[in-house]
Protein backbone atom coordinates (compact mmCIF):
# COMPACT_ATOMS: atom_id res chain seq x y z
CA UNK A 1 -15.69 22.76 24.90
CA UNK A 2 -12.55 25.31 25.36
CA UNK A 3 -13.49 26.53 21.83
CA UNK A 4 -17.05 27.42 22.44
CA UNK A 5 -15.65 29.79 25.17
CA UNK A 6 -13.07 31.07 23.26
CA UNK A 7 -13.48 34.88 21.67
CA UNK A 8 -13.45 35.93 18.14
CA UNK A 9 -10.88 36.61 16.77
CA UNK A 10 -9.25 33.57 18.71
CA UNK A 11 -7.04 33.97 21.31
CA UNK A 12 -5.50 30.91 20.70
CA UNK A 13 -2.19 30.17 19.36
CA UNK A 14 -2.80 29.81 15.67
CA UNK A 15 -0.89 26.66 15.55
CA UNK A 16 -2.85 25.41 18.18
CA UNK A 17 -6.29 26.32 15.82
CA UNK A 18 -4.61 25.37 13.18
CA UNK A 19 -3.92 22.06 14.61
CA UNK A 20 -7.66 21.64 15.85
CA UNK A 21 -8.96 22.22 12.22
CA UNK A 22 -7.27 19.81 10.09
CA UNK A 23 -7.82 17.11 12.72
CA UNK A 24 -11.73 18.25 12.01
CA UNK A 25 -10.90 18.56 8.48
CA UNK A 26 -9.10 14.91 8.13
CA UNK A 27 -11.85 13.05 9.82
CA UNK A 28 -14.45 15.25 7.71
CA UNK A 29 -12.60 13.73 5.01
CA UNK A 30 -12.72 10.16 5.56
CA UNK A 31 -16.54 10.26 6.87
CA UNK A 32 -17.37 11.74 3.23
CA UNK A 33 -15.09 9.24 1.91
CA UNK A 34 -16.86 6.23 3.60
CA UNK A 35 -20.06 7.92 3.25
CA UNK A 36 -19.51 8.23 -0.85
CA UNK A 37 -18.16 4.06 -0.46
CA UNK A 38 -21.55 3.07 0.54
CA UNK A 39 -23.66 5.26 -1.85
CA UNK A 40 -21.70 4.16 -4.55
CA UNK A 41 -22.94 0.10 -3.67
């Protein structure tokens, strides 16, 4: 929810973006990868 507030450009600490992003980006990851496990049955 803190993000939606946020302004852009962030006025976060980059790590802290940074951080946020390849959490997304890792679970994006293994969603597609299960996703791609059953299509491939």
């Amino acid at each position: 929810m803190d993000e939606e507030f946020d302004t852009f450009p962030t006025s976060k600490n980059p790590d802290l973006v940074r951080m946020r992003y390849d959490r997304l980006r890792s679970v994006a990851g293994r969603i597609q990868t299960v996703v791609g496990d059953l299509a491939s049955q």
